[in-house]
N, C-alpha and C. Protein backbone atom coordinates (compact mmCIF):
# COMPACT_ATOMS: atom_id res chain seq x y z
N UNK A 1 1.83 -17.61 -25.31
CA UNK A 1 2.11 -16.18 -25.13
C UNK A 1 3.45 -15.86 -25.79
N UNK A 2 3.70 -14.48 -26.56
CA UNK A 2 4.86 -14.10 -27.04
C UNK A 2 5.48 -13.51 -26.13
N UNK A 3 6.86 -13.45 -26.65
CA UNK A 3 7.87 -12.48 -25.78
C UNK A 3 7.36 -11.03 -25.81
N UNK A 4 7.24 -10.41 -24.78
CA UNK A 4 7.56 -9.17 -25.03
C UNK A 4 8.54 -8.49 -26.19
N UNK A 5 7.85 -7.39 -26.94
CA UNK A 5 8.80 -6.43 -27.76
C UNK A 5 9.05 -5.43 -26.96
N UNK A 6 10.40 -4.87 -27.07
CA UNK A 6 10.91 -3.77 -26.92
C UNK A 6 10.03 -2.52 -27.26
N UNK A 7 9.63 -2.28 -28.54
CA UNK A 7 9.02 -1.29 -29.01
C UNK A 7 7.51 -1.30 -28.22
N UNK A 8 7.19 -1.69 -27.79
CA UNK A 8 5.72 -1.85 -26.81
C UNK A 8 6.31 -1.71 -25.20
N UNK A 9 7.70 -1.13 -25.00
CA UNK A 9 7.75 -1.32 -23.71
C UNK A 9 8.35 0.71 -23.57
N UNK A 10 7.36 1.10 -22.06
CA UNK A 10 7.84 2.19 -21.74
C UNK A 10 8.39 2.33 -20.22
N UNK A 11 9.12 3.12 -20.07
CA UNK A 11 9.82 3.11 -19.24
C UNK A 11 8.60 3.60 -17.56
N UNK A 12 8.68 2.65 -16.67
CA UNK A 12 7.47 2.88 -16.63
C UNK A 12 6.77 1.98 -15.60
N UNK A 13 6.42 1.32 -17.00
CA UNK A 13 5.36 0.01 -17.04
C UNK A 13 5.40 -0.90 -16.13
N UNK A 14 4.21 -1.26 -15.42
CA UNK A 14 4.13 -2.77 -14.76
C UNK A 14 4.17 -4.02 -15.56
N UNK A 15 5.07 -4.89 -15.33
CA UNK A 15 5.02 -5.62 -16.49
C UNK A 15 4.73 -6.89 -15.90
N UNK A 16 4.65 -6.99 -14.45
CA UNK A 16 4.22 -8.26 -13.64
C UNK A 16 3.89 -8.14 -12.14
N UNK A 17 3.22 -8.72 -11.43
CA UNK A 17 3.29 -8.46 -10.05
C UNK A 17 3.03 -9.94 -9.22
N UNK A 18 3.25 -10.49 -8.63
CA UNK A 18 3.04 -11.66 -8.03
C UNK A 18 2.93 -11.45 -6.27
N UNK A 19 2.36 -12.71 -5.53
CA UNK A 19 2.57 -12.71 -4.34
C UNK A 19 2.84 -14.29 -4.14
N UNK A 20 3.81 -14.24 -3.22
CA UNK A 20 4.58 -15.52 -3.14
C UNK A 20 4.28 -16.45 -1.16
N UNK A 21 3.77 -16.95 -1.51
CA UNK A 21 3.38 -17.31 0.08
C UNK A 21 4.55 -18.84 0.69
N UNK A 22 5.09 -18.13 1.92
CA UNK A 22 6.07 -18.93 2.30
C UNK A 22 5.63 -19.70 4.16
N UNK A 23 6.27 -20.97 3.78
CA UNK A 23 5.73 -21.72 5.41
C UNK A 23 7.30 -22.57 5.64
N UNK A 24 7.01 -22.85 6.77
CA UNK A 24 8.27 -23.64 7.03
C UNK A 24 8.70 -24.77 6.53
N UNK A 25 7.54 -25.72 5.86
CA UNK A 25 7.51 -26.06 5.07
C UNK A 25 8.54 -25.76 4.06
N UNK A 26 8.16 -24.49 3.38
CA UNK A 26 9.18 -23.97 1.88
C UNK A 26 10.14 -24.33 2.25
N UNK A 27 10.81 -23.66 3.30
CA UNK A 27 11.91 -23.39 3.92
C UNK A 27 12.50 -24.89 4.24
N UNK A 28 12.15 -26.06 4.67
CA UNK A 28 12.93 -27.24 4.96
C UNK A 28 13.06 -28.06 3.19
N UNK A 29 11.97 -27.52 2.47
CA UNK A 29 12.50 -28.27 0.93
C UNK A 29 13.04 -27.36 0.33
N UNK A 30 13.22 -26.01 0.81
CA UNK A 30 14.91 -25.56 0.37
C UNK A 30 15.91 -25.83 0.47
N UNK A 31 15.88 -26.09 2.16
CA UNK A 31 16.97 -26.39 2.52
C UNK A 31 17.62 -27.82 2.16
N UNK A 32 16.61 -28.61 1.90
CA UNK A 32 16.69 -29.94 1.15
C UNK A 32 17.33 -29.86 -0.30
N UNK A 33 16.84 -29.05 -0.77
CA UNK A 33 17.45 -28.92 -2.73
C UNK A 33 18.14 -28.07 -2.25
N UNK A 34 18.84 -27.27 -1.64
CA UNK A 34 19.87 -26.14 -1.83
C UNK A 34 21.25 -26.70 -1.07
N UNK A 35 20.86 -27.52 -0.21
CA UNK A 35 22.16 -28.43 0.96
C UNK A 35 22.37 -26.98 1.95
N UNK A 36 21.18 -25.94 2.34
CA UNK A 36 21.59 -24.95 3.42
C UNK A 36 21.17 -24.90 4.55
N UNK A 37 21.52 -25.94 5.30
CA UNK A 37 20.86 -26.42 6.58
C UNK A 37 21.17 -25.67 7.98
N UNK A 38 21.11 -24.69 7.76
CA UNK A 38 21.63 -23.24 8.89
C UNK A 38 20.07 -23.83 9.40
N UNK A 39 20.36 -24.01 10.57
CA UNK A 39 19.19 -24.14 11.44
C UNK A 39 18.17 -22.70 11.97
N UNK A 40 19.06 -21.53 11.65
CA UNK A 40 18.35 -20.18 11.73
C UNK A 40 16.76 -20.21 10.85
N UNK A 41 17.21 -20.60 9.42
CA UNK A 41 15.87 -21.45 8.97
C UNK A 41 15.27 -22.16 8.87
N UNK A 42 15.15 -23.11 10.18
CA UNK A 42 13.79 -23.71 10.66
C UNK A 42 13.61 -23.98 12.28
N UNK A 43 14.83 -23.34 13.35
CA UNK A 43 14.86 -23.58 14.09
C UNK A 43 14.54 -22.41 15.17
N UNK A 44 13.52 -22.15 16.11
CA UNK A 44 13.07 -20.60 16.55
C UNK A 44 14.36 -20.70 17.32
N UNK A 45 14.67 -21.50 18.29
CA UNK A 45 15.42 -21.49 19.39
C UNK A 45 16.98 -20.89 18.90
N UNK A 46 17.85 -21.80 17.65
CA UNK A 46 18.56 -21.29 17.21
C UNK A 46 18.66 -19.84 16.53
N UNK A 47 17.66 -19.11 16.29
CA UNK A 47 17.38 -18.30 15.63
C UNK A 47 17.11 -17.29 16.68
N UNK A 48 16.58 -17.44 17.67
CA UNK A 48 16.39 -16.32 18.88
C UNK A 48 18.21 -16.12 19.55
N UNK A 49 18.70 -17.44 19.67
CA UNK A 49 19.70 -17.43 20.48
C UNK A 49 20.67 -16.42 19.64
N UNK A 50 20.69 -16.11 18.68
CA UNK A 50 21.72 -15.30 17.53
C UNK A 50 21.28 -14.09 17.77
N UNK A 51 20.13 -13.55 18.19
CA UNK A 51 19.39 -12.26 18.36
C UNK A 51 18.54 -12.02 17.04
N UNK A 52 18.11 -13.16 16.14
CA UNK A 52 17.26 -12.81 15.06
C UNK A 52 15.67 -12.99 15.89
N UNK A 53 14.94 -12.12 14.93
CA UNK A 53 13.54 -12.35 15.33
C UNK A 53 12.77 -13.49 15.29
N UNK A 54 12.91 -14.05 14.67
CA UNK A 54 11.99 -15.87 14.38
C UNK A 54 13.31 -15.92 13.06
N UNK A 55 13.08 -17.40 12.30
CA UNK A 55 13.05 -18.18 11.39
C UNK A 55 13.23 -17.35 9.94
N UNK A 56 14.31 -17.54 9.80
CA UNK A 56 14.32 -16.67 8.54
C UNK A 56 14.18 -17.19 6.97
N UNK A 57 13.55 -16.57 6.24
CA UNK A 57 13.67 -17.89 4.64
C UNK A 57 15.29 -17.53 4.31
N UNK A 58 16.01 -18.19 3.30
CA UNK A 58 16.91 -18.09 2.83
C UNK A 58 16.88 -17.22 2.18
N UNK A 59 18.09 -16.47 1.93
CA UNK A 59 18.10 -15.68 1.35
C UNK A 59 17.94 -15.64 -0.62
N UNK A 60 18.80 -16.54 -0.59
CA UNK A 60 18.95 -17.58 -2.19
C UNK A 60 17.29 -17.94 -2.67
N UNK A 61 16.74 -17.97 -1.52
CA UNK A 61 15.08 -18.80 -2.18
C UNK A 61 14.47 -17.30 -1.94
N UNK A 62 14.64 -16.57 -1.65
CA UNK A 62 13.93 -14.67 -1.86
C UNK A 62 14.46 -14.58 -3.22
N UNK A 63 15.63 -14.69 -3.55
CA UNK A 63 16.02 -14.16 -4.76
C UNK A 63 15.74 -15.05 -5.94
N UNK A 64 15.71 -15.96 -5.61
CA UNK A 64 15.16 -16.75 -6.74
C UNK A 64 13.97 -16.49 -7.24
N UNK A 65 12.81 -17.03 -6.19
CA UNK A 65 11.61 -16.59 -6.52
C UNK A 65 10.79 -14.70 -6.79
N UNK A 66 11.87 -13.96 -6.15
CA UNK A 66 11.88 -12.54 -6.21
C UNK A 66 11.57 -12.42 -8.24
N UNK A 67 13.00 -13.26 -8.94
CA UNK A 67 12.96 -13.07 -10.13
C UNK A 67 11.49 -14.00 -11.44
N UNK A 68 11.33 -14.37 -10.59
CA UNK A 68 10.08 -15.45 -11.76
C UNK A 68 9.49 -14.74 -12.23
N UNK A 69 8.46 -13.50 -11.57
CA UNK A 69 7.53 -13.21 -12.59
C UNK A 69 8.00 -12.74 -13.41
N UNK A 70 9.51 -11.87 -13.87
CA UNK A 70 10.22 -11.28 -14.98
C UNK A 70 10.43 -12.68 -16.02
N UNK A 71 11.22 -13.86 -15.71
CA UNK A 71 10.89 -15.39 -16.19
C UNK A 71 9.87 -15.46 -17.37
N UNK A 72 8.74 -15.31 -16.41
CA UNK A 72 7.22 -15.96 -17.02
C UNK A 72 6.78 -14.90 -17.89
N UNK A 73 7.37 -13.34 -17.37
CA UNK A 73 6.59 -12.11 -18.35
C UNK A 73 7.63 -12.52 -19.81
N UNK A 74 8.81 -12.65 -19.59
CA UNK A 74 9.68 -12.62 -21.04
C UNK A 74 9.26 -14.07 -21.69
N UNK A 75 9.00 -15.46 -21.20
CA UNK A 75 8.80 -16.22 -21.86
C UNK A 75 9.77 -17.28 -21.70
N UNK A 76 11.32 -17.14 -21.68
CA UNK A 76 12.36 -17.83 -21.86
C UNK A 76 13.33 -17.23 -20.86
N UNK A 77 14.09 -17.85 -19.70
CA UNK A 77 14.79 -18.20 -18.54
C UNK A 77 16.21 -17.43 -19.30
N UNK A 78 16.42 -17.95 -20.48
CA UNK A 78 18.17 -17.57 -21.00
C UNK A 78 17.67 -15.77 -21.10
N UNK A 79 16.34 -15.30 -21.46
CA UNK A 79 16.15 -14.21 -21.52
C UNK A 79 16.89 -13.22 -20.44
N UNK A 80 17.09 -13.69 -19.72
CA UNK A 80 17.21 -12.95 -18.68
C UNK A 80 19.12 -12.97 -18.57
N UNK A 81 19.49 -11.88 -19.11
CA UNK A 81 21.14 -11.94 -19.23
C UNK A 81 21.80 -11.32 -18.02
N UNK A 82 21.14 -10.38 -16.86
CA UNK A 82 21.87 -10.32 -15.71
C UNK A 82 20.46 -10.33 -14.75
N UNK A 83 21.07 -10.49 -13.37
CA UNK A 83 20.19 -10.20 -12.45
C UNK A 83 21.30 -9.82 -11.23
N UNK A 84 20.51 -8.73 -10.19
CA UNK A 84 21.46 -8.58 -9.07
C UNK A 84 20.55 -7.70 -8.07
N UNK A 85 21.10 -8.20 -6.63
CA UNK A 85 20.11 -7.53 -5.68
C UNK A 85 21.13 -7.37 -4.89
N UNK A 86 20.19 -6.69 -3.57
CA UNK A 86 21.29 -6.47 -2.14
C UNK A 86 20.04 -6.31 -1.29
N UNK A 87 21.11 -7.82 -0.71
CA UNK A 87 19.54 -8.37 0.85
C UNK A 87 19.74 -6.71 1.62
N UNK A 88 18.83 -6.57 2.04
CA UNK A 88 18.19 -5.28 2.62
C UNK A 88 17.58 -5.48 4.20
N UNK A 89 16.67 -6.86 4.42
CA UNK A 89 15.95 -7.24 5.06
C UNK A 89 15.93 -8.52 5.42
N UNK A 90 15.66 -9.18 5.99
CA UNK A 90 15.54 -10.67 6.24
C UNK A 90 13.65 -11.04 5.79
N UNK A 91 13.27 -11.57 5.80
CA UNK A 91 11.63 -12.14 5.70
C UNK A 91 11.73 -13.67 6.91
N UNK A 92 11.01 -13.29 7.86
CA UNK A 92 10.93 -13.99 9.29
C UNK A 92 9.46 -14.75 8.91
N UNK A 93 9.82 -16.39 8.60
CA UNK A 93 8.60 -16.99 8.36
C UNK A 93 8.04 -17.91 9.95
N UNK A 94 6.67 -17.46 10.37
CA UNK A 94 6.05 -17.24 11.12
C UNK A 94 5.58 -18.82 11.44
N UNK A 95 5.60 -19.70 12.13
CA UNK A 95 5.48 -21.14 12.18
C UNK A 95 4.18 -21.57 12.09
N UNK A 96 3.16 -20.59 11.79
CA UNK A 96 1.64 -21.03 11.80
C UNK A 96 1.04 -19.73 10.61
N UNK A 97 1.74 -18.68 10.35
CA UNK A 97 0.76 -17.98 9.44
C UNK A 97 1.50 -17.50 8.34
N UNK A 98 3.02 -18.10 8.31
CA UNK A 98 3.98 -17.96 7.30
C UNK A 98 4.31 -16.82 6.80
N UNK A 99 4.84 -16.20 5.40
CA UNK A 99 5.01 -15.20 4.98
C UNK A 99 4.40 -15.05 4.12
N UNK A 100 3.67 -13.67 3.70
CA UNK A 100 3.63 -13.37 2.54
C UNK A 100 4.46 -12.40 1.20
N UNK A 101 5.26 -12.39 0.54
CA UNK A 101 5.88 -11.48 -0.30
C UNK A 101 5.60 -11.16 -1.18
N UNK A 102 5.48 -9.55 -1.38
CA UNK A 102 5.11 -9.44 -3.11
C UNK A 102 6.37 -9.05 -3.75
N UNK A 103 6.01 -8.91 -5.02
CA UNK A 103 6.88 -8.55 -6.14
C UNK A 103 5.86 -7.95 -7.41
N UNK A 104 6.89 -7.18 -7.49
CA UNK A 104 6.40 -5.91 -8.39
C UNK A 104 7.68 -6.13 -8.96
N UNK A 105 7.32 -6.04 -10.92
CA UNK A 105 8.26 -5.47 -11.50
C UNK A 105 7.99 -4.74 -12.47
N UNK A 106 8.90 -3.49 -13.26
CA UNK A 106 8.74 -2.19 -13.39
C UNK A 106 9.89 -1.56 -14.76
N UNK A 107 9.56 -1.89 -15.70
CA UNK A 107 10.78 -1.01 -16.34
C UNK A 107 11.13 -0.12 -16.18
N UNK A 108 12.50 -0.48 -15.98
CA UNK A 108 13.54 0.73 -15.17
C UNK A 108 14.17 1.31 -16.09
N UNK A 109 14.95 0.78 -17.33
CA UNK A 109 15.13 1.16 -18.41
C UNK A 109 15.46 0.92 -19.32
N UNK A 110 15.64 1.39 -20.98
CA UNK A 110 15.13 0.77 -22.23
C UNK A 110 16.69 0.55 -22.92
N UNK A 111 17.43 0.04 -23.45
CA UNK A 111 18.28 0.23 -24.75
C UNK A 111 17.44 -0.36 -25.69
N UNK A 112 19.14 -0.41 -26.94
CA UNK A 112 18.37 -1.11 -28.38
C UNK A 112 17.97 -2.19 -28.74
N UNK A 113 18.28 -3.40 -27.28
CA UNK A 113 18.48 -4.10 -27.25
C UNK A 113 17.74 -5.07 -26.15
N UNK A 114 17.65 -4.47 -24.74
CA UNK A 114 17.67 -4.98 -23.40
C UNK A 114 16.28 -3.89 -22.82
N UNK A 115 16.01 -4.18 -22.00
CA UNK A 115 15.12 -3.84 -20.51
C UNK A 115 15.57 -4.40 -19.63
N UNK A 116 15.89 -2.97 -18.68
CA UNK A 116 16.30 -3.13 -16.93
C UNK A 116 14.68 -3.33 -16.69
N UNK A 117 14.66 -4.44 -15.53
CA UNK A 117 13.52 -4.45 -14.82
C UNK A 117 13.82 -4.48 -13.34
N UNK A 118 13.05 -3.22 -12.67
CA UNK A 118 13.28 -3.09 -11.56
C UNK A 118 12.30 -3.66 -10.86
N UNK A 119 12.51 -4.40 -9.58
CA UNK A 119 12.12 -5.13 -9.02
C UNK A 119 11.75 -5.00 -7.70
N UNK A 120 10.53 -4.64 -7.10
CA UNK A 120 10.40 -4.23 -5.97
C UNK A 120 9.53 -5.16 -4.91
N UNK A 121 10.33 -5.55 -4.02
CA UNK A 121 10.73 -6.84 -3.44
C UNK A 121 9.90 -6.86 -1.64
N UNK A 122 8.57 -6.97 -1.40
CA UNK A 122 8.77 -6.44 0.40
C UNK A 122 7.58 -7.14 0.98
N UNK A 123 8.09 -7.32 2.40
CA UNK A 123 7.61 -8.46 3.05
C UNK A 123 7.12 -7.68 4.10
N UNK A 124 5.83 -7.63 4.87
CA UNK A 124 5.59 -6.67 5.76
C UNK A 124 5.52 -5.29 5.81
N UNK A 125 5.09 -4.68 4.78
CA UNK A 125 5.45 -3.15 4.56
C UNK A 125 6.89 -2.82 4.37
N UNK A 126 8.05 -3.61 4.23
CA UNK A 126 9.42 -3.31 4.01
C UNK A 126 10.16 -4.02 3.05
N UNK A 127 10.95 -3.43 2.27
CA UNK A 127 11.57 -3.67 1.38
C UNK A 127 12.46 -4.97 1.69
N UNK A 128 12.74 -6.05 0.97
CA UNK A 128 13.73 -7.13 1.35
C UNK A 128 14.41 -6.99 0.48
N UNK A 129 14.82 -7.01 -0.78
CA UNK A 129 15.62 -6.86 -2.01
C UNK A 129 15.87 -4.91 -2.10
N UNK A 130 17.22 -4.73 -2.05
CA UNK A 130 17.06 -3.18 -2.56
C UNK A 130 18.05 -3.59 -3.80
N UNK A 131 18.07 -2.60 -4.64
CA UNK A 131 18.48 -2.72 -6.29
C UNK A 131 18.70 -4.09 -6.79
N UNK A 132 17.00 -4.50 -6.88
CA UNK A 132 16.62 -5.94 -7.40
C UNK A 132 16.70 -5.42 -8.93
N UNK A 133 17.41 -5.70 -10.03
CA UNK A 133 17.15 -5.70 -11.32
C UNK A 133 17.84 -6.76 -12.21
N UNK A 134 16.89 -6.76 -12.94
CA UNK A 134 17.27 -7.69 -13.71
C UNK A 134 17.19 -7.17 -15.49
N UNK A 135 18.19 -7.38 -16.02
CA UNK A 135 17.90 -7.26 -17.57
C UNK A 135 17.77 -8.24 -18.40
N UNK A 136 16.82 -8.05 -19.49
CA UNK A 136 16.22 -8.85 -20.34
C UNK A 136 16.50 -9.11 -21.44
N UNK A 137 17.51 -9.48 -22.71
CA UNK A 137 17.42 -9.29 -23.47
C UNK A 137 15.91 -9.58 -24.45
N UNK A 138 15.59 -8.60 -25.40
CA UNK A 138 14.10 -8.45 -25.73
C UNK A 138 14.88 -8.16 -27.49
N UNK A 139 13.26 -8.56 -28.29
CA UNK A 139 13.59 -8.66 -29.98
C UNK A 139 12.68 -7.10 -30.09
């Protein structure tokens, strides 16, 4: 598959959509490759005692995986010259029916050069990422 061109892109456009399914599981081989062993994510008891609702995913592994399908739509990882969000929400993974998240992304807008891709981020009918974007440099 080629990169996306600029000139084929309108402001607009769906340019990817994914759904990302999370278990506690995810969450302990995150916490394994990331060294973030906050027991809030994998522990109910610790996680009730704080006043959170259940088990929360990390926040770092929302945003990571939030950005892939922009990744896989451009082709090349360096493509991607900024990215930036603001946690909004937590995503509470459920110890038997896990999470599900989608992602939607959306050109937000064009230069001579780049595409903003806006990124719309939500777990349960609610938004988890608010001003998820990422820009692309594009040929």
């Amino acid at each position: 598959m080629s990169a996306p061109q600029l000139d084929s892109l309108t402001v607009g456009d769906v340019v990817a959509e994914r759904e990302f399914s999370l278990t506690r599981d995810s969450l302990v081989r995150y916490a394994g490759a990331s060294g973030d062993f906050n027991p809030i994510h994998y522990r109910d008891d610790v996680a009730a005692s704080v006043g959170l609702p259940g088990v929360l995913a990390h926040g770092m592994l929302t945003m990571g995986f939030a950005v892939q399908p922009v990744v896989d739509w451009v082709g090349d990882p360096a493509g991607i010259v900024d990215y930036q969000v603001k946690f909004t929400r937590p995503v509470v993974v459920d110890p038997e029916s896990g999470a599900a998240v989608t992602v939607t992304a959306k050109i937000g807008a064009l230069t001579e050069t780049t595409a903003r891709v806006d990124l719309t981020v939500t777990f349960d009918g609610a938004t988890v990422l608010g001003k998820a974007q990422a820009v692309v440099k594009l040929g």
